[in-house]
Protein backbone atom coordinates (compact mmCIF):
# COMPACT_ATOMS: atom_id res chain seq x y z
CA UNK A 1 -6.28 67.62 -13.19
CA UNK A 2 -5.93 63.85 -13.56
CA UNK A 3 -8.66 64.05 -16.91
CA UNK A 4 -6.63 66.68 -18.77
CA UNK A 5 -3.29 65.09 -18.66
CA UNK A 6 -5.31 61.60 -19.67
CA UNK A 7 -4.14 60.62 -23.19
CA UNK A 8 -7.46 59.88 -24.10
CA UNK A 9 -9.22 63.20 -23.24
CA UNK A 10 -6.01 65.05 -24.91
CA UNK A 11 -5.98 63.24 -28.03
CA UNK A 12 -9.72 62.21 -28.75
CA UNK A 13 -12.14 64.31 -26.46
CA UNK A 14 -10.95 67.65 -26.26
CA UNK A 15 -11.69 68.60 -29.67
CA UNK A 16 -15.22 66.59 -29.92
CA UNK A 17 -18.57 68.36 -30.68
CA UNK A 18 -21.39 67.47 -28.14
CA UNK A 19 -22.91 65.00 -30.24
CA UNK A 20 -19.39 63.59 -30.69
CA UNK A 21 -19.82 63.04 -26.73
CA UNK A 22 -22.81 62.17 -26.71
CA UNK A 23 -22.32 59.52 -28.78
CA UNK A 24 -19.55 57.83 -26.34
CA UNK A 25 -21.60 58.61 -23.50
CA UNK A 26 -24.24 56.50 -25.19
CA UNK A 27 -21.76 53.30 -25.75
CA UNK A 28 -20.86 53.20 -21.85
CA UNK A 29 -21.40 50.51 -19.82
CA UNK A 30 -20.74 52.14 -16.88
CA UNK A 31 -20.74 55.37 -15.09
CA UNK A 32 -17.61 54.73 -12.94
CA UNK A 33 -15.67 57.61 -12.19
CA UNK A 34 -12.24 55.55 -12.85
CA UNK A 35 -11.26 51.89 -14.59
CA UNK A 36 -8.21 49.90 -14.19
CA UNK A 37 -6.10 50.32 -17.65
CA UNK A 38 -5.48 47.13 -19.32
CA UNK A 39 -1.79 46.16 -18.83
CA UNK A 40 -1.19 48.26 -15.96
CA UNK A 41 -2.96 48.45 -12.45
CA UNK A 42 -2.76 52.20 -12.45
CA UNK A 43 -6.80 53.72 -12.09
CA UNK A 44 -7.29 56.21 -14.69
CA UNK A 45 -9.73 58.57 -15.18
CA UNK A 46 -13.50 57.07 -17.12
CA UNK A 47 -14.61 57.59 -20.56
CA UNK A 48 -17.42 58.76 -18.89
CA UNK A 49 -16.16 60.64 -16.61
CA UNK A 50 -13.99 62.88 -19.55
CA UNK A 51 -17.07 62.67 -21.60
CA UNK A 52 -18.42 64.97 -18.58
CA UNK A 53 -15.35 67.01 -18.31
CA UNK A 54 -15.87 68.02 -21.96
CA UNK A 55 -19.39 68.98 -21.54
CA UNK A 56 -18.56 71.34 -18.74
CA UNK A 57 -15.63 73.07 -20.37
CA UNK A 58 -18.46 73.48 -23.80
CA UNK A 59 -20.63 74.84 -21.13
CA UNK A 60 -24.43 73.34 -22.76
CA UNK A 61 -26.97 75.85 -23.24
CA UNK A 62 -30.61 74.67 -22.13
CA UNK A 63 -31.70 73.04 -25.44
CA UNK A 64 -28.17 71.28 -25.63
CA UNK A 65 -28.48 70.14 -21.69
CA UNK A 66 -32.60 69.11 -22.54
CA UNK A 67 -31.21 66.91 -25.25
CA UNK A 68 -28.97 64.84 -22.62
CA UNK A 69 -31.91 64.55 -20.20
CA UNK A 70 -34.58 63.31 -22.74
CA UNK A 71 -31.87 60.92 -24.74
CA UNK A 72 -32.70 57.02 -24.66
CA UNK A 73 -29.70 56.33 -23.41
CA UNK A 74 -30.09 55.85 -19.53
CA UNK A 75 -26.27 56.59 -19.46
CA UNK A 76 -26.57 59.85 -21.49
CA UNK A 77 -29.35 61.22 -19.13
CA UNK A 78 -26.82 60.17 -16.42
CA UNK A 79 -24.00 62.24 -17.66
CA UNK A 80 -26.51 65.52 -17.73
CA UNK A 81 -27.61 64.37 -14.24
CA UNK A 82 -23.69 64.90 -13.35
CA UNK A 83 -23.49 67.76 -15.47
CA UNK A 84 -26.33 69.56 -13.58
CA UNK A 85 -25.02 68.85 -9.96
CA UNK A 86 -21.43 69.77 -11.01
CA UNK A 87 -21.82 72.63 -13.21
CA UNK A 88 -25.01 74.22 -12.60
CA UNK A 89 -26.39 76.48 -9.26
CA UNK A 90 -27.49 74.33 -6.61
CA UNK A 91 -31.23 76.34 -6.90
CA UNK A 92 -30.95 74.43 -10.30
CA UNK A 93 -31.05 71.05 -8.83
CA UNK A 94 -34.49 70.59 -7.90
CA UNK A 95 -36.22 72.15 -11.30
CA UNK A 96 -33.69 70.06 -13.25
CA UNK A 97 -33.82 66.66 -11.70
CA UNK A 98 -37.02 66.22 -10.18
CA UNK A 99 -38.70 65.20 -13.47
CA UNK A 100 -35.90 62.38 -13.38
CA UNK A 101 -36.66 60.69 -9.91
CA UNK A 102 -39.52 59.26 -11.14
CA UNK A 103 -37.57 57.53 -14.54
CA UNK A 104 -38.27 53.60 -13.90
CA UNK A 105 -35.67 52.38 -16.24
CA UNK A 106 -33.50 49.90 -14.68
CA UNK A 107 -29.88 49.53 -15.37
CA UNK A 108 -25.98 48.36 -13.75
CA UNK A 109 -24.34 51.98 -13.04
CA UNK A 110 -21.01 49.93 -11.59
CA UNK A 111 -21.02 46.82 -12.85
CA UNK A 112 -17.32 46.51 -12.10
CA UNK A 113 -18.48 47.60 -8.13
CA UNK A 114 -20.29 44.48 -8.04
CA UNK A 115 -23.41 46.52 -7.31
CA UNK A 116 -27.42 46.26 -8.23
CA UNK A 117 -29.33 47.34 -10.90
CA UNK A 118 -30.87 50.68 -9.91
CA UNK A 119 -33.45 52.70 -11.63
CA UNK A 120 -32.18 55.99 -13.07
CA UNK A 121 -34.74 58.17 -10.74
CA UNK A 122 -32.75 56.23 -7.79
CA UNK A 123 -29.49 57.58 -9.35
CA UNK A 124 -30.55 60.28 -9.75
CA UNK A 125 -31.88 61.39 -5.96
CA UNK A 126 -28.68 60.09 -4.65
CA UNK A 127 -26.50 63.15 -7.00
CA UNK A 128 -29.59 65.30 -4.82
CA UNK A 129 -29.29 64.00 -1.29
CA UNK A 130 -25.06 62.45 -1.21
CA UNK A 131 -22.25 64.35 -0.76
CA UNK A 132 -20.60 62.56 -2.68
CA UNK A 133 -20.45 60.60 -6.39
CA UNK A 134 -18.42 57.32 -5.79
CA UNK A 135 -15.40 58.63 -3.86
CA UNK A 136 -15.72 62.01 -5.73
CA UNK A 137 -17.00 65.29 -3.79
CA UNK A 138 -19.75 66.94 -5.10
CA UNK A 139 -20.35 71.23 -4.85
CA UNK A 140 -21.80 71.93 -1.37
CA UNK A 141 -25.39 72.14 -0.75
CA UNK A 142 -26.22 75.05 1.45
CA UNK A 143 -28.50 73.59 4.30
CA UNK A 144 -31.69 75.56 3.20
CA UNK A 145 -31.51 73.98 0.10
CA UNK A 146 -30.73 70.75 1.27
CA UNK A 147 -33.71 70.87 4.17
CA UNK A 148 -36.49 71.87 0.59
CA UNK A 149 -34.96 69.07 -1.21
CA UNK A 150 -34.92 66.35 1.69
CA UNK A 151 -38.61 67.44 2.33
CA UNK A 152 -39.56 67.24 -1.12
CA UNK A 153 -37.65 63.66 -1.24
CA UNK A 154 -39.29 62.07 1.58
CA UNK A 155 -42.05 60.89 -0.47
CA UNK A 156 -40.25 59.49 -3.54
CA UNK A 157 -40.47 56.21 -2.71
CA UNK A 158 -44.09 55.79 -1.87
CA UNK A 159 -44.51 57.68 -5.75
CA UNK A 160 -42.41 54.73 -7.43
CA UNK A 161 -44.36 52.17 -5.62
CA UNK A 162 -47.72 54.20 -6.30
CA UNK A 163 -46.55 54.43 -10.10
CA UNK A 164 -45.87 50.88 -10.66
CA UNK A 165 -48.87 49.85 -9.21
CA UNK A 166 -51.04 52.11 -11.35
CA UNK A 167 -48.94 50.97 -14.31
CA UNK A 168 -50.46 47.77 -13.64
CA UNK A 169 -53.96 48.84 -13.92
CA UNK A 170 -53.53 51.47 -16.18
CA UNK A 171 -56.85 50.31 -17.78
CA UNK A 172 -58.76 51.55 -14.69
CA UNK A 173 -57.87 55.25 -15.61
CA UNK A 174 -59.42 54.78 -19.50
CA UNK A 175 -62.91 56.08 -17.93
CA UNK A 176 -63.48 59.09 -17.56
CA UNK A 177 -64.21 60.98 -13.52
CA UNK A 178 -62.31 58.16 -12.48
CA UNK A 179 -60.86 60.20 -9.16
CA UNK A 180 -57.07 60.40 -8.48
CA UNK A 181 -54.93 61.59 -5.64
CA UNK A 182 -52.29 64.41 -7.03
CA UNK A 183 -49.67 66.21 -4.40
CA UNK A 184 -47.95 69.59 -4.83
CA UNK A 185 -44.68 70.38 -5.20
CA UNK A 186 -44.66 70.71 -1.64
């Protein structure tokens, strides 16, 4: 309610194309879900936060919502990340973020929070396993799906410490019959 009587999302996002969007999404510096207007101490909704709003009402087809996950832009893949837990079926989540919890890229999700650098595969397994985005509730997940996706998660961590490590010796995997360990989806 607050994002369509915003000034900004009336009079420059609501009529923007995707790539428009995209484009903003990409300039962020931040992936707060409000900032503090300049001359006022009123909170008002994000950039990036409208930026999401629009994509929802255009509704993204696959291709359109592959092109946000793949972008360089560690804010842009961000904003689908959002997209996908707010506007997509929760038997969605898994097949369309798991590919992301392993992303190593570090960056400052709320600088203005005071908070650490994360990687964007952490971001993106807390939209999977929190109930909520900043103070913002996200859609339900029923407890079946939640129990597949907290036993698929369980290992995550050990796989980012396994995958920087190998990074380091990536060399050692050149040869060939060099023998790995893979796991399953379960």
């Amino acid at each position: 309610d607050r994002i369509q009587k915003n000034d900004y999302f009336l009079n420059t996002l609501s009529n923007m194309t995707i790539g428009e969007v995209k484009g903003i999404i990409a300039q962020a510096e931040a992936c707060d879900t409000e900032w503090r207007a300049e001359k006022t101490l009123d909170l008002e909704p994000s950039a990036f936060m409208s930026c999401i709003y629009r994509l929802l009402q255009t509704q993204l087809n696959e291709g359109e919502l592959k092109g946000l996950l793949k972008n360089r832009s560690p804010f842009v893949r961000c904003a689908g990340f959002i997209y996908i837990r707010m506007g997509m079926h929760h038997e969605r989540y898994w097949e369309l973020l798991s590919d992301a919890l392993m992303d190593n890229e570090e960056f400052n999700p709320f600088p203005s929070r005071g908070s650490e650098t994360m990687s964007v595969g952490q971001y993106a397994e807390q939209l999977l396993t929190k109930d909520k985005y900043v103070d913002l509730p996200l859609p339900r997940i029923p407890v079946a799906q939640r129990k597949a996706i907290n036993k698929r998660m369980v290992l995550y961590g050990q796989f980012r410490k396994r995958y920087a490590a190998n990074l380091e010796v990536l060399d050692r995997f050149k040869e060939t019959g060099v023998k790995v360990e893979i796991c399953t989806l379960d």
